[in-house]
Protein backbone atom coordinates (compact mmCIF):
# COMPACT_ATOMS: atom_id res chain seq x y z
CA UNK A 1 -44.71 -15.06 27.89
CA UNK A 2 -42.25 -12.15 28.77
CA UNK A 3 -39.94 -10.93 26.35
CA UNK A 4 -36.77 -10.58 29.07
CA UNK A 5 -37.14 -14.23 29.41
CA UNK A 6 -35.15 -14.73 26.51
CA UNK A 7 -32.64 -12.45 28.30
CA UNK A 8 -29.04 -13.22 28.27
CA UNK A 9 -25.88 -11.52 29.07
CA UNK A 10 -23.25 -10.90 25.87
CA UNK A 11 -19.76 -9.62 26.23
CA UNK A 12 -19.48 -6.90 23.98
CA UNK A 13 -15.83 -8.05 22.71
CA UNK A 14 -17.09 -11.60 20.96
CA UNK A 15 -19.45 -9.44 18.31
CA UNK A 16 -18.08 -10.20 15.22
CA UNK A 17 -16.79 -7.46 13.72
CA UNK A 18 -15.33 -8.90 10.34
CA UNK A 19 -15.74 -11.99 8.65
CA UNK A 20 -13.05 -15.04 9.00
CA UNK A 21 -10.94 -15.13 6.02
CA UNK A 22 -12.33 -18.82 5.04
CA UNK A 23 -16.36 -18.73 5.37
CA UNK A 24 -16.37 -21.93 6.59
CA UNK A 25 -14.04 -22.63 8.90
CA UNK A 26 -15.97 -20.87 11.61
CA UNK A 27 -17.17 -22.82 14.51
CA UNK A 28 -20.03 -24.70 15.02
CA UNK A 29 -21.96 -25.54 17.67
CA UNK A 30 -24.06 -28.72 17.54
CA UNK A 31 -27.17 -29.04 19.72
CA UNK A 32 -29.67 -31.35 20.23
CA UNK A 33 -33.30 -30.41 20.58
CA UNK A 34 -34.43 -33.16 22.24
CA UNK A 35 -31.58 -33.92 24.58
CA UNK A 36 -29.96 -30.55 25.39
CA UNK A 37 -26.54 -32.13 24.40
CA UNK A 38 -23.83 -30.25 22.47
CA UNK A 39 -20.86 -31.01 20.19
CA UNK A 40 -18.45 -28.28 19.32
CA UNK A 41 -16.94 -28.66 15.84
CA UNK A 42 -16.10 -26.59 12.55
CA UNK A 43 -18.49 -25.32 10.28
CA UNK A 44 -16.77 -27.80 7.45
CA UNK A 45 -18.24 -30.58 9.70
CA UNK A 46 -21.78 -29.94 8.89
CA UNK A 47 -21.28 -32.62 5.43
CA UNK A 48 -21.29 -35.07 8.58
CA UNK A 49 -24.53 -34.16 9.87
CA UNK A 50 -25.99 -34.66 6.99
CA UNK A 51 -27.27 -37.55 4.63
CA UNK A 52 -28.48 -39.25 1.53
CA UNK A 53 -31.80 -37.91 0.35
CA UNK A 54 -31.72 -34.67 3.37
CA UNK A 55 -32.79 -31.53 1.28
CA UNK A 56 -31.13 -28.59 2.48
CA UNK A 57 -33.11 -25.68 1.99
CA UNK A 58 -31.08 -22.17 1.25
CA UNK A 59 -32.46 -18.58 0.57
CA UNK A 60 -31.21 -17.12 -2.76
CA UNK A 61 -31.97 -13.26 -1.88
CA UNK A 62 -29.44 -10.95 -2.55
CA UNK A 63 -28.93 -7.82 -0.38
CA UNK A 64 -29.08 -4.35 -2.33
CA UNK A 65 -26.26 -1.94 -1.68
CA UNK A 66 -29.08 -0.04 0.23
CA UNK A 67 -27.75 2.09 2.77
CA UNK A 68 -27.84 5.50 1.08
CA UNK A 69 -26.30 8.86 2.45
CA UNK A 70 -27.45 12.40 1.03
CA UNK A 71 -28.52 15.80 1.08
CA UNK A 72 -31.77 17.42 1.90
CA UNK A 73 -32.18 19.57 -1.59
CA UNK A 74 -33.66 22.76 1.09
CA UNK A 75 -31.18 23.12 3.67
CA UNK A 76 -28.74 20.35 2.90
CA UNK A 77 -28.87 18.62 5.90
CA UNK A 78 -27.08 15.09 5.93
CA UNK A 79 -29.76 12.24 5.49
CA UNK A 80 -29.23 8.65 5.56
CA UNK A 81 -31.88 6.56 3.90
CA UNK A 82 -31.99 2.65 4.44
CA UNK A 83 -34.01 0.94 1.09
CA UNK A 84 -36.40 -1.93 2.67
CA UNK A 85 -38.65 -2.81 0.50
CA UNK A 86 -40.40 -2.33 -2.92
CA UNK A 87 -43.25 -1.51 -2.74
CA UNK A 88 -44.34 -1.07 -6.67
CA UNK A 89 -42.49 0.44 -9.55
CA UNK A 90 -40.28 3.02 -8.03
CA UNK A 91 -41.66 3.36 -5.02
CA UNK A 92 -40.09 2.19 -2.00
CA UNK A 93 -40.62 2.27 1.85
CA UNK A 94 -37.59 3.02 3.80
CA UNK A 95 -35.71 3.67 7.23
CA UNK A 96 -34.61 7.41 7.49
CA UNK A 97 -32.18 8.44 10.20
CA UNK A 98 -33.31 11.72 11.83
CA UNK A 99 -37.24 10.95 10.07
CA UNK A 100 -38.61 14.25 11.65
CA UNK A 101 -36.46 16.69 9.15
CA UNK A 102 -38.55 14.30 6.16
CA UNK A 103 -41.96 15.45 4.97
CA UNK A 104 -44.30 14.41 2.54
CA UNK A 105 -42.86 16.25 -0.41
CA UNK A 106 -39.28 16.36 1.24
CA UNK A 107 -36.57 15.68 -1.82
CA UNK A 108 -33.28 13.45 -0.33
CA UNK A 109 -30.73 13.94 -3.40
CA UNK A 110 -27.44 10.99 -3.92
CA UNK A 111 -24.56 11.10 -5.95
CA UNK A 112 -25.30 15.48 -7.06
CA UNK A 113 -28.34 13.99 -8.43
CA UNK A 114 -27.49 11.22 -9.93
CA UNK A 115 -30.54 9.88 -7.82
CA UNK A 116 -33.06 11.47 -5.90
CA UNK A 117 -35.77 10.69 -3.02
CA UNK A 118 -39.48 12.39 -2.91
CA UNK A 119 -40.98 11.80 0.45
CA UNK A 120 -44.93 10.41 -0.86
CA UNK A 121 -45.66 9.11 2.98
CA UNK A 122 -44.77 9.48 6.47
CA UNK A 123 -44.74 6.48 8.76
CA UNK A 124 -44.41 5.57 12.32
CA UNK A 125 -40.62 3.94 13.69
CA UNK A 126 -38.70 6.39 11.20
CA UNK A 127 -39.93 4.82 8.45
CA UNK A 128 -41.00 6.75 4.90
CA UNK A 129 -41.99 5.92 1.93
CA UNK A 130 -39.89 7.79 -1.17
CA UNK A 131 -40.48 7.80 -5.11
CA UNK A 132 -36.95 7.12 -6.63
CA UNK A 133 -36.08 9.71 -9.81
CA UNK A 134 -33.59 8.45 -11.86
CA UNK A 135 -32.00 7.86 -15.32
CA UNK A 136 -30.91 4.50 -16.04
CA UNK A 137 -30.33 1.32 -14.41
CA UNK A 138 -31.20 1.42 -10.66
CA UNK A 139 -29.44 -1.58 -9.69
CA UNK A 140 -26.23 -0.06 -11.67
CA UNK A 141 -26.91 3.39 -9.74
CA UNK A 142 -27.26 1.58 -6.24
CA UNK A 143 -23.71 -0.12 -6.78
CA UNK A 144 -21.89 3.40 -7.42
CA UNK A 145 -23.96 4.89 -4.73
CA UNK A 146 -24.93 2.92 -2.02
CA UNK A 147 -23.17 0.91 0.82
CA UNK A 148 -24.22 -2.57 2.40
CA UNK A 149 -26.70 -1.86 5.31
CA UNK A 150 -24.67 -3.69 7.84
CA UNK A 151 -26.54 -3.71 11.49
CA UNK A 152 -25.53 -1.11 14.08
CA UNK A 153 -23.48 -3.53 16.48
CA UNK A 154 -21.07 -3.53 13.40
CA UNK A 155 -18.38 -0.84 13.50
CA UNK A 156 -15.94 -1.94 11.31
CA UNK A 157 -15.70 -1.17 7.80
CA UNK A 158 -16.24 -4.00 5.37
CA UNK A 159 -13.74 -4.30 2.97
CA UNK A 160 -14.81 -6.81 0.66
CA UNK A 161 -18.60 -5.99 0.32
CA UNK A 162 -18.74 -9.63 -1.35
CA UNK A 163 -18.41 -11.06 2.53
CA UNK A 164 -22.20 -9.63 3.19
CA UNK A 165 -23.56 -11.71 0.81
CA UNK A 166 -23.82 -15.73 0.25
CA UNK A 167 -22.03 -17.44 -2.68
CA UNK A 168 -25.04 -18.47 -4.11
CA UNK A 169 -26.65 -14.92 -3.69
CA UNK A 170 -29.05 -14.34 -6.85
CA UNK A 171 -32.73 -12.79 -6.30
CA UNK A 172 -32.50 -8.73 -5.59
CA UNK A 173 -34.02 -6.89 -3.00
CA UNK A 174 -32.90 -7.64 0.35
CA UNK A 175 -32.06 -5.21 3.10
CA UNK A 176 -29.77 -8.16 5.02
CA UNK A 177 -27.75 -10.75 4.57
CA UNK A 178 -29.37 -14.25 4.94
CA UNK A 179 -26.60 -14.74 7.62
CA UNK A 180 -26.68 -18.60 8.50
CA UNK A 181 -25.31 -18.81 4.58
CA UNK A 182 -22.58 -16.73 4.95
CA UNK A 183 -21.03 -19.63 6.00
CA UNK A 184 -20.95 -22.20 2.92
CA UNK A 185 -18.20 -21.94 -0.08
CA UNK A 186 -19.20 -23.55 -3.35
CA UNK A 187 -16.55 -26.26 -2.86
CA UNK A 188 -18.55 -27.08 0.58
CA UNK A 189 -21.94 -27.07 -1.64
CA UNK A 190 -20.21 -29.73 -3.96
CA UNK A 191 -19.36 -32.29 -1.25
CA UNK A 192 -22.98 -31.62 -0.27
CA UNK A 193 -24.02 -32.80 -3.14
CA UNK A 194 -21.66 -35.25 -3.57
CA UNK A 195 -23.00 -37.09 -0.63
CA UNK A 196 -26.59 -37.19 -2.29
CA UNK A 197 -28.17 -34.55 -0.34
CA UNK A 198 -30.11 -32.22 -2.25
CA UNK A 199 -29.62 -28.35 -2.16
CA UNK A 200 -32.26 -26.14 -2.87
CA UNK A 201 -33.36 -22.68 -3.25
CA UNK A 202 -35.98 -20.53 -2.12
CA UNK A 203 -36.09 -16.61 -1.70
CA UNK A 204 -37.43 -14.55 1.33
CA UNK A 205 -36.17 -10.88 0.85
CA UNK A 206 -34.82 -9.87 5.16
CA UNK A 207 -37.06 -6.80 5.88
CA UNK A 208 -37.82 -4.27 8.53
CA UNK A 209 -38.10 -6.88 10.72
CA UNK A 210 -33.75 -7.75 10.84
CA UNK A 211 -33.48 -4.27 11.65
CA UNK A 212 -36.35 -3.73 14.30
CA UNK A 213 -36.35 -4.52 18.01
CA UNK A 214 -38.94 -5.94 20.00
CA UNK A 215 -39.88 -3.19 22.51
CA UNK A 216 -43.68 -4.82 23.68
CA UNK A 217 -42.91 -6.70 27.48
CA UNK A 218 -45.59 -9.69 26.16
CA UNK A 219 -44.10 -11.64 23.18
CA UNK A 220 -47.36 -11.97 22.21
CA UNK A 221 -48.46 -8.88 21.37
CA UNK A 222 -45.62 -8.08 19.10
CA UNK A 223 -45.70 -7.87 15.23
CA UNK A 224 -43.54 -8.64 12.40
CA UNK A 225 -43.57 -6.78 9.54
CA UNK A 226 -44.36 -9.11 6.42
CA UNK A 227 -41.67 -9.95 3.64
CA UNK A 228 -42.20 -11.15 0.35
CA UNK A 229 -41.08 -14.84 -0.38
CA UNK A 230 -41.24 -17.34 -3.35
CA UNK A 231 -40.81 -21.12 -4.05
CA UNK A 232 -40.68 -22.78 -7.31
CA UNK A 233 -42.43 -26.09 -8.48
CA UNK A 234 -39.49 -27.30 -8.91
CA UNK A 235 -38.50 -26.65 -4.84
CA UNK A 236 -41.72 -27.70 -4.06
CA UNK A 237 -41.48 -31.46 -5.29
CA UNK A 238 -38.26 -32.13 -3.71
CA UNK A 239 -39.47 -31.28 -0.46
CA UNK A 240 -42.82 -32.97 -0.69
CA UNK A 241 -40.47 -36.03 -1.70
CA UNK A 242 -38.00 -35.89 0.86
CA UNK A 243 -41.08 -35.90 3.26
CA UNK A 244 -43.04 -38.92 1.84
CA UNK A 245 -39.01 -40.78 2.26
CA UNK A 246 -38.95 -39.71 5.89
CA UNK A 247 -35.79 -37.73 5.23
CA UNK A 248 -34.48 -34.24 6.86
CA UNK A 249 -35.47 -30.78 5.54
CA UNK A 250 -32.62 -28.56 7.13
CA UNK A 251 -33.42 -25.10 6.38
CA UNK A 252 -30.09 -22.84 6.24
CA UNK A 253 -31.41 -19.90 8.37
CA UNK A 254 -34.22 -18.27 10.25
CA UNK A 255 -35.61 -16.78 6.87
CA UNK A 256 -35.66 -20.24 5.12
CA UNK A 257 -37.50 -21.30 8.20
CA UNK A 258 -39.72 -18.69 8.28
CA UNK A 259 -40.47 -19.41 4.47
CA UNK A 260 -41.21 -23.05 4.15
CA UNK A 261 -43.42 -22.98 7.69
CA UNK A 262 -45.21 -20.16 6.42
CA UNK A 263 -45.83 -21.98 2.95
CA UNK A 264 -46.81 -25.13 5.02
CA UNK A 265 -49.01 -23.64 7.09
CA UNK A 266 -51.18 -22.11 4.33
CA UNK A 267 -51.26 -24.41 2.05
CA UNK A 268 -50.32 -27.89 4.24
CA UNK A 269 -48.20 -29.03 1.55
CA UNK A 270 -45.33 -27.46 -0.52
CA UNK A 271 -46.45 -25.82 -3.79
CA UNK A 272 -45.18 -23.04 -6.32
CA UNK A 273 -46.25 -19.92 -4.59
CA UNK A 274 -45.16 -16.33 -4.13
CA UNK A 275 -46.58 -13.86 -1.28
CA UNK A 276 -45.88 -11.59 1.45
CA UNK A 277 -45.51 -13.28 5.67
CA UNK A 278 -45.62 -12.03 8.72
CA UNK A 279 -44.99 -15.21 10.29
CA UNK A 280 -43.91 -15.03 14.13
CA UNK A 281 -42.59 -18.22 15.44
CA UNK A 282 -42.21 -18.25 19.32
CA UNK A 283 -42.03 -21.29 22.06
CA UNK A 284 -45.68 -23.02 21.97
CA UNK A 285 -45.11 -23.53 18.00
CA UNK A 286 -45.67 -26.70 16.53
CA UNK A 287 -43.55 -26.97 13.11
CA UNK A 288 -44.58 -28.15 9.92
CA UNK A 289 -42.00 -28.23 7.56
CA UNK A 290 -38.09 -28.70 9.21
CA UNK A 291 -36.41 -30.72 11.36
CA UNK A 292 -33.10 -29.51 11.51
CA UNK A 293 -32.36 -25.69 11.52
CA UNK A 294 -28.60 -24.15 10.88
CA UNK A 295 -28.61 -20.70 11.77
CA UNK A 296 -26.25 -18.28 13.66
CA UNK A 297 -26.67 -17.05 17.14
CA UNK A 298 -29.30 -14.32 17.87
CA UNK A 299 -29.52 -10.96 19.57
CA UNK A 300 -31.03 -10.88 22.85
CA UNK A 301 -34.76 -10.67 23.25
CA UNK A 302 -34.65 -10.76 19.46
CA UNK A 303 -37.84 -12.40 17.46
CA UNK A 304 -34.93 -14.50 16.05
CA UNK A 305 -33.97 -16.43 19.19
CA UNK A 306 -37.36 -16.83 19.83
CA UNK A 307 -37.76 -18.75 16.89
CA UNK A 308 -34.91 -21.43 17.75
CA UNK A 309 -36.22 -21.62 21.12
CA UNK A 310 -39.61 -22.76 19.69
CA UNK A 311 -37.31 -25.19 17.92
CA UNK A 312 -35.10 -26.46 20.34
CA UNK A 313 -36.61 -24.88 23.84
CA UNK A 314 -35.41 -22.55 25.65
CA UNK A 315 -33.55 -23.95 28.30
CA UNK A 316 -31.69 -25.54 26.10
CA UNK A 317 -31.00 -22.38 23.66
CA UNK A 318 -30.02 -20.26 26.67
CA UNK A 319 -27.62 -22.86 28.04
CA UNK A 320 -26.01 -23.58 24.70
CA UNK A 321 -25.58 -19.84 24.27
CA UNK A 322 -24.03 -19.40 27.89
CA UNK A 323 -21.35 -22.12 26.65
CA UNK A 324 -20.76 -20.53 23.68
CA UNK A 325 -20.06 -17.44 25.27
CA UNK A 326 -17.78 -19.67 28.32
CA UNK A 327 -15.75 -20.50 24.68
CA UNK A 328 -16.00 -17.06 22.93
CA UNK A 329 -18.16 -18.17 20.20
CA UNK A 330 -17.82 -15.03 17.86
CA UNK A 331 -22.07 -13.72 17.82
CA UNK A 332 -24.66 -12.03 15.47
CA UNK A 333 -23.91 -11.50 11.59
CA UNK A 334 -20.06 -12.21 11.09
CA UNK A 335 -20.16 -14.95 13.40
CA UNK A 336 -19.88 -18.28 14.74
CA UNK A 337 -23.00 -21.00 13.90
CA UNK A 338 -24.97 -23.77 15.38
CA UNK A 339 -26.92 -26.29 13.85
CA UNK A 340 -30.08 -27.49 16.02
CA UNK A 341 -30.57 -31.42 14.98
């Protein structure tokens, strides 16, 4: 299977450059996997796709204030480190722009030294891994210092730095927004609830792989980098019960999906469990664990439309993206979602 078959042309202009002013008052487009069809709505219409005893699965993660810029402590050259993942204690691997000028040994220093970078590995892609030196809090230290990593097709400034993260936003240590959640307010949460469908929480902390494009021609031969997740026994029951009632499990994003099929594909059941997945879901597929997916729309040739098109097929992703972009749907992080049903 060729990676340009999931191809498709985007005018630059409906990239979302800011958040709408109400979260969920975005639009929504409605598909259906088996039938192709497609409803256009608001995102405040998604209470009516949903009913008593659903479980709607959302990913708790919080992003990090990550994006770093400092000084080479040698020659004071300008580096910009992206945090990505901990990797134990203070150790951390990260995305440096203009890698080559960073050696093993190579000190990055933030904020006149507030915090500093040592350079313990050298990777391929522009990734390194650092040792973070420090007094303090870290967390308290990456709020004064750092920045949200917002992708590259975003030029605009953020001026609320509250919009890049969900409302119900909790667990530390992602490089990403969970982006398909952007879109829920705690009053829409409440009618959820209301209605008798149950909301839960697990937490897959976006990686590397958010960040990294897929530059193989075979889909096949490319690989995700792995992510640490975790579900609760608590998660885990209502799940398993809202399977044994034949009623929906709509995960709220690609990384919820990629969470509970991982989970269900190791285990074949839903069970307190914590771990790391490098789960790749492409057309050919079979899925485990959801049956409805609400999620935003995808890059081109990304891993991440991929994984709706093993969901819905790709004819009928492609074709409900080339309406969307006939109505300029707003794309990508700030933007417009669908639900597949």
């Amino acid at each position: 299977m060729k990676v340009e078959e999931f191809d498709y042309n985007l005018p630059e202009r409906l990239i979302a450059q800011t958040p709408l002013e109400k979260r969920d008052s975005s639009r929504l487009l409605v598909l259906d996997k088996k039938t192709g069809a497609i409803d256009h709505k608001h995102f405040y219409d998604i209470l009516d796709y949903l009913e008593k005893g659903d479980t709607l699965v959302l990913n708790d993660t919080k992003v990090l204030p990550a994006r770093l810029i400092g000084v080479k402590e040698e020659t004071k050259a300008v580096i910009e480190i992206l945090l990505l993942k901990n990797i134990c204690n203070d150790d951390w691997e990260c995305l440096v722009k203009t890698a080559r000028r960073i050696k093993v040994g190579t000190i990055v220093s933030f904020g006149n030294g507030k915090l500093k970078a040592k350079c313990i590995k050298e990777e391929a892609e522009g990734i390194r891994h650092f040792t973070l030196i420090y007094k303090g809090i870290l967390l308290e230290i990456l709020e004064e210092l750092g920045t949200m990593p917002l992708p590259p097709y975003i030029h605009e400034k953020l001026k609320d730095q509250s919009r890049y993260q969900t409302v119900y936003a909790k667990e530390v240590g992602s490089a990403a927004a969970p982006t398909a959640g952007l879109h829920f307010t705690n009053e829409l949460l409440e009618k959820i609830k209301d209605k008798g469908v149950n909301v839960v929480y697990i937490t897959l902390h976006v990686g590397l792989g958010t960040f990294r494009p897929v530059s193989v021609e075979k889909v096949e031969e490319h690989e995700m980098h792995s992510e640490y997740y975790h579900m609760t026994n608590g998660v885990a029951d209502v799940l398993t019960k809202t399977k044994e009632s034949n009623h929906k499990i709509i995960a709220v994003g690609t990384t919820s999906t990629r969470t509970l099929e991982t989970i269900m594909t190791k285990y074949n059941e839903f069970r307190e469990c914590s771990g790391w997945t490098n789960i790749f879901i492409y057309p050919g597929y079979e899925f485990k664990a959801i049956d409805n997916l609400i999620t935003n729309f995808h890059l081109p040739k990304s891993t991440l439309v991929m994984l709706v098109s093993a969901l819905a097929g790709k004819e009928n992703i492609l074709n409900a993206y080339n309406e969307a972009i006939k109505l300029e749907y707003r794309f990508f992080s700030f933007g417009d979602a669908m639900l597949i049903k």
